[in-house]
C-alpha atoms as a PDB file:
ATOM      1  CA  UNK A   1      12.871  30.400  -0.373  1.00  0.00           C
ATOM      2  CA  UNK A   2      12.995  26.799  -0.708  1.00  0.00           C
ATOM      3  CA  UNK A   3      15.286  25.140  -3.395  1.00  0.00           C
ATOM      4  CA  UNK A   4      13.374  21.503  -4.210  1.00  0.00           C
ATOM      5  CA  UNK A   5       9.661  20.424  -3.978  1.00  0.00           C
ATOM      6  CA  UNK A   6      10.061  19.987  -0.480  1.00  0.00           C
ATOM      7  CA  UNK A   7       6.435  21.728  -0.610  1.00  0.00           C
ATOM      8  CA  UNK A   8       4.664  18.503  -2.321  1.00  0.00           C
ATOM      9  CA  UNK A   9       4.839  16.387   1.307  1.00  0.00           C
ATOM     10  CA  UNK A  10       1.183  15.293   2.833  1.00  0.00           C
ATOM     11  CA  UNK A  11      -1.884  17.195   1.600  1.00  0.00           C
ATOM     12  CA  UNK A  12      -2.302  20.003  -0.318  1.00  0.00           C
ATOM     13  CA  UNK A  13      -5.381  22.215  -1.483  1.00  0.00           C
ATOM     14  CA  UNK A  14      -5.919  23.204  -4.553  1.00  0.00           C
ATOM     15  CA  UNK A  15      -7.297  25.650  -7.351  1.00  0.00           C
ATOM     16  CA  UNK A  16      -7.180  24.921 -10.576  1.00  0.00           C
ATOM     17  CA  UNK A  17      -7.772  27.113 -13.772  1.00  0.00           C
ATOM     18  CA  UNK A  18      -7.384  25.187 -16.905  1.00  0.00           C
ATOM     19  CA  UNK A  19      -8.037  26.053 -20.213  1.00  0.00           C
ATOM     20  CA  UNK A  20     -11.358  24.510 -22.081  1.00  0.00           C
ATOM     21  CA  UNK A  21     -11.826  23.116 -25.510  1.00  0.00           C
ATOM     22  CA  UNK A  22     -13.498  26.794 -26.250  1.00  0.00           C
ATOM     23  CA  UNK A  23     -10.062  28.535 -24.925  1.00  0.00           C
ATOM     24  CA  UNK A  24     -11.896  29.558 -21.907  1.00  0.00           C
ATOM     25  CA  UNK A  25     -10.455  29.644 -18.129  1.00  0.00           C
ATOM     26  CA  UNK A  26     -12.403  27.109 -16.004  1.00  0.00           C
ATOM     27  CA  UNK A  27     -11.895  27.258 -12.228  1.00  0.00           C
ATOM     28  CA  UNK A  28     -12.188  24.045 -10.091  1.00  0.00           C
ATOM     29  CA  UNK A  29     -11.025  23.003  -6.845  1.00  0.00           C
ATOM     30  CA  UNK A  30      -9.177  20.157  -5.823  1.00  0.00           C
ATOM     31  CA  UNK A  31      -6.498  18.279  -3.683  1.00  0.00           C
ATOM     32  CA  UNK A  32      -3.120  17.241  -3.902  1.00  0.00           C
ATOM     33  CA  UNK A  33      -1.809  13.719  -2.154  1.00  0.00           C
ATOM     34  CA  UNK A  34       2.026  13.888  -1.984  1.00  0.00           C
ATOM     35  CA  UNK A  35       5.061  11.945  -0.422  1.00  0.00           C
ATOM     36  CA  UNK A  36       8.474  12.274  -0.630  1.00  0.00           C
ATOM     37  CA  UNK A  37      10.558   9.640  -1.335  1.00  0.00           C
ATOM     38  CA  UNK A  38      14.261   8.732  -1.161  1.00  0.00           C
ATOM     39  CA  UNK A  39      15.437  11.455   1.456  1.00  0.00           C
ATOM     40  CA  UNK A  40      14.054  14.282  -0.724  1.00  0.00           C
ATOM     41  CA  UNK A  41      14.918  12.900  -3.618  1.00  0.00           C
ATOM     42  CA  UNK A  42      12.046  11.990  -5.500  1.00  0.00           C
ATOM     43  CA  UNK A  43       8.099  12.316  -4.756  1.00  0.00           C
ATOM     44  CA  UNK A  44       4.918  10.775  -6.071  1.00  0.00           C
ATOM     45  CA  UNK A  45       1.958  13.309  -5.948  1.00  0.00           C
ATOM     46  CA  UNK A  46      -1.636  12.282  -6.727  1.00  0.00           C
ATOM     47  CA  UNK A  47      -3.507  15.577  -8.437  1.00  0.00           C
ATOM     48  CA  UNK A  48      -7.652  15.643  -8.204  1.00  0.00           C
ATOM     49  CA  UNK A  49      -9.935  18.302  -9.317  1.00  0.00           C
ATOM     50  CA  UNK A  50     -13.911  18.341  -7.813  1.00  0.00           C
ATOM     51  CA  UNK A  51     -14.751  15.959 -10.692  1.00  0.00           C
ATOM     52  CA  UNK A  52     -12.290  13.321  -9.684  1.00  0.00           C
ATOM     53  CA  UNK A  53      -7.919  12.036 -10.233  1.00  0.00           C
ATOM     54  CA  UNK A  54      -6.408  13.979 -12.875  1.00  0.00           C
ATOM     55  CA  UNK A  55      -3.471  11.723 -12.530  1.00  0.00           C
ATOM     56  CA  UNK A  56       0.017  11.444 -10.802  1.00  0.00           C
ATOM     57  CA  UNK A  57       3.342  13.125 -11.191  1.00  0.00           C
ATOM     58  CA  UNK A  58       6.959  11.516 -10.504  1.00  0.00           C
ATOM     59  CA  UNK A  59       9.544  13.807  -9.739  1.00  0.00           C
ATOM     60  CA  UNK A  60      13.667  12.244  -9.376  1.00  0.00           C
ATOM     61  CA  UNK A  61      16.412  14.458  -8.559  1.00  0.00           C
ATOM     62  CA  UNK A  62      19.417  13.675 -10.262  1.00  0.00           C
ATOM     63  CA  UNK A  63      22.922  13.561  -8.664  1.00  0.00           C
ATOM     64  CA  UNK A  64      24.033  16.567 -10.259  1.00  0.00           C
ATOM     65  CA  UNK A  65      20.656  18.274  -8.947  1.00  0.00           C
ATOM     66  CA  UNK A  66      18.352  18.330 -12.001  1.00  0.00           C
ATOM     67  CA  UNK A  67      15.366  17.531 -11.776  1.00  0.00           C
ATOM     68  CA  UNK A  68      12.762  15.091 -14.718  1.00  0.00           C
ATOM     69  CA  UNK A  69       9.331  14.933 -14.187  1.00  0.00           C
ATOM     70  CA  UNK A  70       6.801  12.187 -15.662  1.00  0.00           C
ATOM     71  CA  UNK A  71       2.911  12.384 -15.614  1.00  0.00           C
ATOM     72  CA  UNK A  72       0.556   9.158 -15.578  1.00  0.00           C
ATOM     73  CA  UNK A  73      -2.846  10.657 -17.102  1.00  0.00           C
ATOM     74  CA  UNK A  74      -5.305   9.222 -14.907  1.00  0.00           C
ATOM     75  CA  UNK A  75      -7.693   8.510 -18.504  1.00  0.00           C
ATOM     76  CA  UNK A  76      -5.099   6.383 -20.219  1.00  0.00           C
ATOM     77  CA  UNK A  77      -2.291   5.157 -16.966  1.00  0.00           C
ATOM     78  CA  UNK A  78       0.886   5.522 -19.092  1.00  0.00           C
ATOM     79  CA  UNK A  79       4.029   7.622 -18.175  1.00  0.00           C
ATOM     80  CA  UNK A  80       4.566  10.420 -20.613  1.00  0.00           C
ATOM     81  CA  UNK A  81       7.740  11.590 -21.516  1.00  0.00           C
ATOM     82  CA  UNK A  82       9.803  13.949 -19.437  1.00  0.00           C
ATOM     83  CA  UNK A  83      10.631  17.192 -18.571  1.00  0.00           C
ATOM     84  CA  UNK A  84      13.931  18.363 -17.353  1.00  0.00           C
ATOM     85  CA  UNK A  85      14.932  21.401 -15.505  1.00  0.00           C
ATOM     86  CA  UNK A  86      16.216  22.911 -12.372  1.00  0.00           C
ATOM     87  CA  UNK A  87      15.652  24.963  -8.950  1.00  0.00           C
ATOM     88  CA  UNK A  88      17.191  28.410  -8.737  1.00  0.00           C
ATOM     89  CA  UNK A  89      16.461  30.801  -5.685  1.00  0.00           C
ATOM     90  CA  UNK A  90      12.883  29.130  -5.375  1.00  0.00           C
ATOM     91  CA  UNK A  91      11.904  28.987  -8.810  1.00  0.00           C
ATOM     92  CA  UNK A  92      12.076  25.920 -10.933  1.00  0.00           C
ATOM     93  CA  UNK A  93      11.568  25.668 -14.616  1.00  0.00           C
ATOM     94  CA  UNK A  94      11.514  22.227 -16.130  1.00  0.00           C
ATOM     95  CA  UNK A  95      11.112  21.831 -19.959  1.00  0.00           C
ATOM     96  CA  UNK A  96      10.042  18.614 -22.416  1.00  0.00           C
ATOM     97  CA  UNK A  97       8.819  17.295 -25.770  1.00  0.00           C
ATOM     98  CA  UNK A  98       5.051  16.112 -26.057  1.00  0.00           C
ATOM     99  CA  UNK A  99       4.126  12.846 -27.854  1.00  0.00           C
ATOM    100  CA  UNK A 100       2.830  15.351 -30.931  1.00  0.00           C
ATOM    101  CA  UNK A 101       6.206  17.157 -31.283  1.00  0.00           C
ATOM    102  CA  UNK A 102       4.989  20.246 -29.056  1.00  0.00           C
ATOM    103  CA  UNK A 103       6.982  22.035 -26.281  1.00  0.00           C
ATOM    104  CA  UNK A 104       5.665  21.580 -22.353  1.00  0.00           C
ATOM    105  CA  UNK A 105       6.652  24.044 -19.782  1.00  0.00           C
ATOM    106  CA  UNK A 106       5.945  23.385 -16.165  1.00  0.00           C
ATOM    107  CA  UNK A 107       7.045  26.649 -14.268  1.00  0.00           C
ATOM    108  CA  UNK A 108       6.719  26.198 -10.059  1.00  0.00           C
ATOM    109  CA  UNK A 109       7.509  29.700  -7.903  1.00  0.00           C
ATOM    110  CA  UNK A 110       7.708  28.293  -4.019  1.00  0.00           C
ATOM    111  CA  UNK A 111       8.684  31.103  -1.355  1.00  0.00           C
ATOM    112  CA  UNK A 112       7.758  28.891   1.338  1.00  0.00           C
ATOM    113  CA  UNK A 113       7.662  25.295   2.479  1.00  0.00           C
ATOM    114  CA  UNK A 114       3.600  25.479   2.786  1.00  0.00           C
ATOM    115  CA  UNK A 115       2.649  27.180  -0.453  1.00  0.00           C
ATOM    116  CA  UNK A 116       3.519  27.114  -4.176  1.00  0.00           C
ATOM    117  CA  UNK A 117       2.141  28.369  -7.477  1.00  0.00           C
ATOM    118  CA  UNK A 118       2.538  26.193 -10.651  1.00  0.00           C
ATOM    119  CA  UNK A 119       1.601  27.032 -14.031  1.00  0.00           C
ATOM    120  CA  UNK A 120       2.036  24.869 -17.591  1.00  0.00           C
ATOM    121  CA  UNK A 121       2.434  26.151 -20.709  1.00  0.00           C
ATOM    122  CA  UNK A 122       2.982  24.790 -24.339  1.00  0.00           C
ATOM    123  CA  UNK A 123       4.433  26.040 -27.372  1.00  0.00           C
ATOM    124  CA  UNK A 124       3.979  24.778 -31.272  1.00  0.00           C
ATOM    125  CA  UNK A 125       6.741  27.070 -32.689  1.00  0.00           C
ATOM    126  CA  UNK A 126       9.518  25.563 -31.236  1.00  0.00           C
ATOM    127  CA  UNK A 127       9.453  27.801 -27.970  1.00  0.00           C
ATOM    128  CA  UNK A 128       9.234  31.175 -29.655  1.00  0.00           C
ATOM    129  CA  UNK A 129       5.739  31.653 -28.177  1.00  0.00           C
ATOM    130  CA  UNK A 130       4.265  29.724 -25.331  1.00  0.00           C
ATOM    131  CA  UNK A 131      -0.064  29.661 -24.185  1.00  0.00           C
ATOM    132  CA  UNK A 132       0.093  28.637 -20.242  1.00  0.00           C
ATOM    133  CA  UNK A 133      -2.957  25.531 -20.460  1.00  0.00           C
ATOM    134  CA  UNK A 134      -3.217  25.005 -16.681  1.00  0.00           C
ATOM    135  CA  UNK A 135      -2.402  26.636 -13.486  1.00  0.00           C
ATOM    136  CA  UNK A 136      -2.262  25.544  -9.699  1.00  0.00           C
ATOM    137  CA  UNK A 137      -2.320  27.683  -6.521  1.00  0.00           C
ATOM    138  CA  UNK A 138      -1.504  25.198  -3.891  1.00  0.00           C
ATOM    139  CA  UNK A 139      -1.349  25.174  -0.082  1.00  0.00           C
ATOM    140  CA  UNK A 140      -0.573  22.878   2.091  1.00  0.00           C
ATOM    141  CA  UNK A 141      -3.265  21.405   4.995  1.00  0.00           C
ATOM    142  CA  UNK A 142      -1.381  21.487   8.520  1.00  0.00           C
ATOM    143  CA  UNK A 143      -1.726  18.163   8.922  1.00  0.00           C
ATOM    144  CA  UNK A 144      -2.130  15.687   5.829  1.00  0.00           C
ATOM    145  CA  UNK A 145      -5.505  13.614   5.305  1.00  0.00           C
ATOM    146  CA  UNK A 146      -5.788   9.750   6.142  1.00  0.00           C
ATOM    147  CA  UNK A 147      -4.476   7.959   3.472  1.00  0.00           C
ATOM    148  CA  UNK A 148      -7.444   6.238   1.385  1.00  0.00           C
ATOM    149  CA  UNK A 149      -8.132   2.197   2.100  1.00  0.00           C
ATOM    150  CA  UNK A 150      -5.261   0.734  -0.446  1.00  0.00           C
ATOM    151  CA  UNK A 151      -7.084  -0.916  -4.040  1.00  0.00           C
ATOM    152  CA  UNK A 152      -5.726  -2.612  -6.752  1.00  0.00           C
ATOM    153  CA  UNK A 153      -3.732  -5.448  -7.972  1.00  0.00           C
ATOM    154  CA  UNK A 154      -0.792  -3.893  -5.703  1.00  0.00           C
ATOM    155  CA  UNK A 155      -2.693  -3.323  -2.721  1.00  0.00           C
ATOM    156  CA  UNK A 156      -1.072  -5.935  -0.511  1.00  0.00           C
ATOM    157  CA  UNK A 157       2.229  -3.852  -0.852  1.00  0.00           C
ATOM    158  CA  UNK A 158       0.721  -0.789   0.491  1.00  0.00           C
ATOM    159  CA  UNK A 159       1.550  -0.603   4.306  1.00  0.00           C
ATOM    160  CA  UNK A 160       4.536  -0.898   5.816  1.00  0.00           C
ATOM    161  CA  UNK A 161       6.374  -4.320   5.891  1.00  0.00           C
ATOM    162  CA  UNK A 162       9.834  -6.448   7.130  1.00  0.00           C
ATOM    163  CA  UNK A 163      11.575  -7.313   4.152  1.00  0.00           C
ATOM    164  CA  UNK A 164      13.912 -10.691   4.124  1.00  0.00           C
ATOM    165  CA  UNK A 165      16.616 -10.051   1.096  1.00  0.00           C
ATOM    166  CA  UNK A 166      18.703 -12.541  -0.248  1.00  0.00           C
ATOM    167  CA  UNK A 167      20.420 -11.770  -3.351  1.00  0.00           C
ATOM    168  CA  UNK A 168      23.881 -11.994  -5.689  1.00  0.00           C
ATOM    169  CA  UNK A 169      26.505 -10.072  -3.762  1.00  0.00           C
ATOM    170  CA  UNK A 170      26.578  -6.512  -5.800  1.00  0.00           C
ATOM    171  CA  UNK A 171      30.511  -6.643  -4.682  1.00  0.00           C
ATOM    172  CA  UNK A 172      33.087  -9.480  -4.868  1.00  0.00           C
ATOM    173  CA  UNK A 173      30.881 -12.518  -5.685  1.00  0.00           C
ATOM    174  CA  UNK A 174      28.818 -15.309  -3.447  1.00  0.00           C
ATOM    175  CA  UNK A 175      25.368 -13.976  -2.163  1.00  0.00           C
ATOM    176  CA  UNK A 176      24.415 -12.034   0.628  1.00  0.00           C
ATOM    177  CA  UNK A 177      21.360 -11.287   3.410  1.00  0.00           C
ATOM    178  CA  UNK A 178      20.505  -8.598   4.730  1.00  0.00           C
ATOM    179  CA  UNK A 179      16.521  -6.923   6.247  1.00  0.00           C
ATOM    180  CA  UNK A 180      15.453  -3.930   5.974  1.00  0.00           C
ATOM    181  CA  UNK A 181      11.608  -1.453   5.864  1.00  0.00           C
ATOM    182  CA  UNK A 182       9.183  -1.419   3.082  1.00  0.00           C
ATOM    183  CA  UNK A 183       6.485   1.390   2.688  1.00  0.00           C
ATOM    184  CA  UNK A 184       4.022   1.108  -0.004  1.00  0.00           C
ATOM    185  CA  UNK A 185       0.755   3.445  -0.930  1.00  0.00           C
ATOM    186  CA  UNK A 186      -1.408   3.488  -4.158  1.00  0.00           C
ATOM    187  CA  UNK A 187      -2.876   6.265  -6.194  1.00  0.00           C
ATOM    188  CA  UNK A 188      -5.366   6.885  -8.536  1.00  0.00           C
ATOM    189  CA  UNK A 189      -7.802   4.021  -7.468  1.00  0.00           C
ATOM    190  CA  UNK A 190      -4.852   1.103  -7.457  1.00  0.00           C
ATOM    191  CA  UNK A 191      -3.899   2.060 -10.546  1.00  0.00           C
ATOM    192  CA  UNK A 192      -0.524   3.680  -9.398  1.00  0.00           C
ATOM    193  CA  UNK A 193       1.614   1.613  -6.686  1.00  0.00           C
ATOM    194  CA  UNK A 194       5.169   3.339  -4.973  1.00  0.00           C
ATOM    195  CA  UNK A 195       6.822   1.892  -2.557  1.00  0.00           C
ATOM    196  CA  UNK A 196      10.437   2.559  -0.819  1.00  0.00           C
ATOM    197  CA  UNK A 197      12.609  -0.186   0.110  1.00  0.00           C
ATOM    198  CA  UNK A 198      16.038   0.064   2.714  1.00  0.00           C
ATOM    199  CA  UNK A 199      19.057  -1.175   0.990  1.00  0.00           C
ATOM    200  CA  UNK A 200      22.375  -2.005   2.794  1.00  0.00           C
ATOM    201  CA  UNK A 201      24.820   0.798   3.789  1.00  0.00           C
ATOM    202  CA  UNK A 202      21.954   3.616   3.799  1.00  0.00           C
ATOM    203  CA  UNK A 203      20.811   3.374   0.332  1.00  0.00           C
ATOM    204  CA  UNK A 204      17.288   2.898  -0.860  1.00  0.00           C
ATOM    205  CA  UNK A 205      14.991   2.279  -3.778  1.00  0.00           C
ATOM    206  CA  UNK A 206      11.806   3.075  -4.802  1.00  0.00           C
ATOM    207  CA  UNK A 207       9.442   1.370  -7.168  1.00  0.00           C
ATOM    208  CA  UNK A 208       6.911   3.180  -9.431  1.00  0.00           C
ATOM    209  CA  UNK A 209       4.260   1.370 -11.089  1.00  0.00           C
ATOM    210  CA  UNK A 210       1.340   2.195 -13.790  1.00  0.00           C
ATOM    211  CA  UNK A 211      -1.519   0.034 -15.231  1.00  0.00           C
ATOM    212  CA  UNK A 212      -2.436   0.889 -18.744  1.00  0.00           C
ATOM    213  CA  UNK A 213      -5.833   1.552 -18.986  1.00  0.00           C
ATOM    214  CA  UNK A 214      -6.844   0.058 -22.292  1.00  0.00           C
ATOM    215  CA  UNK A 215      -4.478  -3.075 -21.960  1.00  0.00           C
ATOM    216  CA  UNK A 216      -4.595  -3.824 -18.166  1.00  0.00           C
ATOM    217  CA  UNK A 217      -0.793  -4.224 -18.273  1.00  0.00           C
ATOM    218  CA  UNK A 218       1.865  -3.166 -15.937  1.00  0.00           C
ATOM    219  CA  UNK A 219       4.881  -1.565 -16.321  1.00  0.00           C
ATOM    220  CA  UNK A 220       7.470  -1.402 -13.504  1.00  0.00           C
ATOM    221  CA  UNK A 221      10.523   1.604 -12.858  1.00  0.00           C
ATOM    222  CA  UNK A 222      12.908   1.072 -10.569  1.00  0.00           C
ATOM    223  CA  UNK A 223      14.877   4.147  -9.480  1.00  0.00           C
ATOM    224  CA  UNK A 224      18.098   3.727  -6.999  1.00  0.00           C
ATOM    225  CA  UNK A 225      18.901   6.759  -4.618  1.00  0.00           C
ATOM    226  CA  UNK A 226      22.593   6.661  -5.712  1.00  0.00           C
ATOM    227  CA  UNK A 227      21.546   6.806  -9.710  1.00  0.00           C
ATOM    228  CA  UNK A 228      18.744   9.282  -9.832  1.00  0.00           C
ATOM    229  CA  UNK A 229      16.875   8.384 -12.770  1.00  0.00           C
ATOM    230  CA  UNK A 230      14.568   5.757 -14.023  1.00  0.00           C
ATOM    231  CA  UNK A 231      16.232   1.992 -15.084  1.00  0.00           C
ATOM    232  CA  UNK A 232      14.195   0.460 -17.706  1.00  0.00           C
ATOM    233  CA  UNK A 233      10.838  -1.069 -16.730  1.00  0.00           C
ATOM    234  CA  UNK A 234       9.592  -4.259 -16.997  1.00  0.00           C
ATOM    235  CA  UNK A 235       6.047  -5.243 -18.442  1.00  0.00           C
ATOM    236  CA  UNK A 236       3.415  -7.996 -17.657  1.00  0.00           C
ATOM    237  CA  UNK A 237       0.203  -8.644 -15.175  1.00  0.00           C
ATOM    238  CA  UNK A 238      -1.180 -10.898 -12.702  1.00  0.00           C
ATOM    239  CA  UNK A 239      -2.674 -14.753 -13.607  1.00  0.00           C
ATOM    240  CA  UNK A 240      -5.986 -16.017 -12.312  1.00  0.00           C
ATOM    241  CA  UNK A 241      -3.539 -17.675  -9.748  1.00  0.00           C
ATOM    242  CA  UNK A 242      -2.831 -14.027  -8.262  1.00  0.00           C
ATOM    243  CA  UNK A 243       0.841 -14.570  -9.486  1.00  0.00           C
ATOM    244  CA  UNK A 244       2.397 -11.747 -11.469  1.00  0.00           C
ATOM    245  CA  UNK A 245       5.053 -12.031 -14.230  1.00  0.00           C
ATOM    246  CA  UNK A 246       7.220  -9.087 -15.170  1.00  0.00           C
ATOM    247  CA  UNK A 247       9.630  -9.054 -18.032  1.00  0.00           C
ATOM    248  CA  UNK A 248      11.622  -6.332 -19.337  1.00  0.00           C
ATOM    249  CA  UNK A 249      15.608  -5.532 -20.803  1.00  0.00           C
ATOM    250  CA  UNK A 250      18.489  -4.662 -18.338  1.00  0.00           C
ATOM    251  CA  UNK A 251      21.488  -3.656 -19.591  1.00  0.00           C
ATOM    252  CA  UNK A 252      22.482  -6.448 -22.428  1.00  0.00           C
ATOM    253  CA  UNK A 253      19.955  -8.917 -20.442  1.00  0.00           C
ATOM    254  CA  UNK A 254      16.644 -10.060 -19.389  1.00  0.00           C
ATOM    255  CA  UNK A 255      15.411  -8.997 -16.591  1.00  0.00           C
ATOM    256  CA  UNK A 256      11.591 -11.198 -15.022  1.00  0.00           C
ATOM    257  CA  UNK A 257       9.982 -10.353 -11.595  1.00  0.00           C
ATOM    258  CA  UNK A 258       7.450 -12.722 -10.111  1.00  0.00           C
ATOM    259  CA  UNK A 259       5.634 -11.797  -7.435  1.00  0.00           C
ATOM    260  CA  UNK A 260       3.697 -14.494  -5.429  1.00  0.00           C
ATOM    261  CA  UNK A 261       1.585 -15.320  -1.815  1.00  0.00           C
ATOM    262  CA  UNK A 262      -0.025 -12.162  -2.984  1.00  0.00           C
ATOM    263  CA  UNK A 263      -3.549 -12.856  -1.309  1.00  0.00           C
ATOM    264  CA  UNK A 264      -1.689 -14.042   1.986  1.00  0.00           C
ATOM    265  CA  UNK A 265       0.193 -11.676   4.778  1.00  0.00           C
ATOM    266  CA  UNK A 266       3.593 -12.931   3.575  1.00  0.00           C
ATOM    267  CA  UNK A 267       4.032 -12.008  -0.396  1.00  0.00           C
ATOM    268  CA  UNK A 268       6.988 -12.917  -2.199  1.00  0.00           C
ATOM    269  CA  UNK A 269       9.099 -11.191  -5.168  1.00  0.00           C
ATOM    270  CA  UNK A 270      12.086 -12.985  -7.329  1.00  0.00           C
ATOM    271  CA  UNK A 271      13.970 -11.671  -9.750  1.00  0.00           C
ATOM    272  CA  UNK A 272      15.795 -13.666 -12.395  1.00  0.00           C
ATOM    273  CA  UNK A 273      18.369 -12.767 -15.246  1.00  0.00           C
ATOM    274  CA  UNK A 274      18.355 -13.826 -18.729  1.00  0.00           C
ATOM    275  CA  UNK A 275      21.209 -13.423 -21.275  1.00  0.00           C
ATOM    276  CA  UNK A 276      19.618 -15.702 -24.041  1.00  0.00           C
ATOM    277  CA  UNK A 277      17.239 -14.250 -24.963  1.00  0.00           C
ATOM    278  CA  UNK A 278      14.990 -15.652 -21.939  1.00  0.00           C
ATOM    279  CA  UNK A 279      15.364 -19.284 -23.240  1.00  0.00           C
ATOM    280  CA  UNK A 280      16.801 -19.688 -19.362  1.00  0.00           C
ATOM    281  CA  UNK A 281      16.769 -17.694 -16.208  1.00  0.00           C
ATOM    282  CA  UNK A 282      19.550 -17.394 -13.319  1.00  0.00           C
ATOM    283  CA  UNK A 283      18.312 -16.356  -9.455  1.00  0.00           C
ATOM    284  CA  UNK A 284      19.490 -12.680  -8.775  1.00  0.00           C
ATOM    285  CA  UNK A 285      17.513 -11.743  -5.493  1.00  0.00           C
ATOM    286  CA  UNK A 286      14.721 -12.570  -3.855  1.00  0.00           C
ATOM    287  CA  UNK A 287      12.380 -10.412  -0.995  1.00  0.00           C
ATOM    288  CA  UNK A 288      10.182 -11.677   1.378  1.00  0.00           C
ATOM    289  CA  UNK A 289       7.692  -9.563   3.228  1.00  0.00           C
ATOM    290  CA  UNK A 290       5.925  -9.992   6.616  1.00  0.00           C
ATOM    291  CA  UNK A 291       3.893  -7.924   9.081  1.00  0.00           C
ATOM    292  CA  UNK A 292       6.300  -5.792  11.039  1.00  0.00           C
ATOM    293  CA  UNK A 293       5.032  -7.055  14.346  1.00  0.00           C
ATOM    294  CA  UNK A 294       6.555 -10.412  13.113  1.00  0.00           C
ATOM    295  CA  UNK A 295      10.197  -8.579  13.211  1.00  0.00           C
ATOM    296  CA  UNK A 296       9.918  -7.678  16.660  1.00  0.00           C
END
């Protein structure tokens, strides 16, 4: 038995049987679009049914080995809240709090690397009694599908790039340089973009980003390999001008991203600091991308 959704990697079929608005069982097929991220981890998974994208999960593996899950409803493109839970002898059981107050349940048996079961349920009594809403038999394809022609505002970050860094040293002051891979993809029609970036001595990131439906807004999670969880995002969109401001709190500051030369083969992302309230900004680090047959 496998101990981790190592089972959620390339692409998966699927049958659903979800509850109806009558309290029915309705059957539909589907797929599943997955990648694993930050050596196993964390994973993005893209879930559609016959009728179209359901909407993505975002699994992160915490250093002490629990696991949080967030959905992005594909209707509405924001992150719900979590649920929390762990793997025992292939069986994982991860628990949360809806919006409404309720009690979600996502229950996953995987005895192999190819195949899983996942049901949800729900409870309104506090977890005394629970109604399973939604279940998936899943198996995965041999080999995964093509991935779909990258849309979206964050489609120029989905391939794989050379990334320039220059930043603030993290350690003992000045700045530093350093190059390392980018990998990018987008999910439910450009409305979800991940990417994984190489930081110095082995370490990685990964951004995960959702546009709201109604508003047209981003907001933007970073997640570290060596912290495990989600840092707080950062909110804005793109100008006419194709450049995209991003502001959101870190720690006691400010935290903007701009992101520029969007349209072009070379795009650009700064980050700057604020700790007045955004009245001025300080240069923390700066990327810049190019083709990978430029780094050779």
């Amino acid at each position: 038995m496998i101990s981790d959704f190592a089972y959620l990697d390339g692409t998966l079929d699927v049958v659903h049987r979800r509850r109806d608005a009558s309290g029915g069982r309705v059957e539909t097929a589907g797929t599943i679009r997955a990648r694993r991220l930050l050596g196993g981890t964390a994973d993005v998974a893209e879930v559609r049914s016959a009728d179209g994208p359901l909407g993505v999960s975002l699994k992160v593996r915490e250093p002490d080995g629990t696991w949080s899950m967030w959905w992005v409803d594909a209707a509405t493109g924001r992150l719900g809240l979590p649920l929390r839970g762990r793997w025992d002898d292939g069986r994982a059981r991860l628990v949360g709090v809806e919006a409404d107050g309720s009690l979600c349940a996502d229950d996953v048996a995987a005895p192999s690397g190819a195949s899983a079961r996942w049901e949800q349920s729900r409870s309104r009594d506090g977890g005394r009694t629970w109604e399973v809403d939604w279940t998936m038999e899943m198996a995965r394809r041999p080999e995964p599908d093509p991935a779909p022609p990258p849309v979206g505002e964050f489609a120029f970050l989905a391939r794989e790039l050379e990334v320039d860094h220059h930043r603030r040293a993290r350690v003992g002051g000045g700045e530093e340089r350093f190059t390392t891979r980018h990998h990018g993809s987008t999910y439910l029609d450009g409305a979800v973009s991940v990417d994984e970036v190489g930081l110095p001595d082995g370490a990685a990131g990964m951004t995960f980003r959702a546009r709201e439906a109604a508003t047209g807004t981003w907001s933007i999670w970073w997640i570290s390999s060596t912290r495990g969880r989600l840092e707080p995002p950062v909110h804005g969109r793109f100008g006419p001008d194709g450049v995209g401001t991003f502001v959101g709190a870190e720690d006691d500051l400010l935290a903007r991203f701009i992101w520029s030369d969007t349209a072009g083969e070379r795009p650009r992302w700064l980050q700057e600091l604020s700790d007045d309230g955004g009245r001025t900004w300080v240069w923390d680090w700066e990327m810049a991308f190019r083709p990978l047959e430029e780094a050779s």
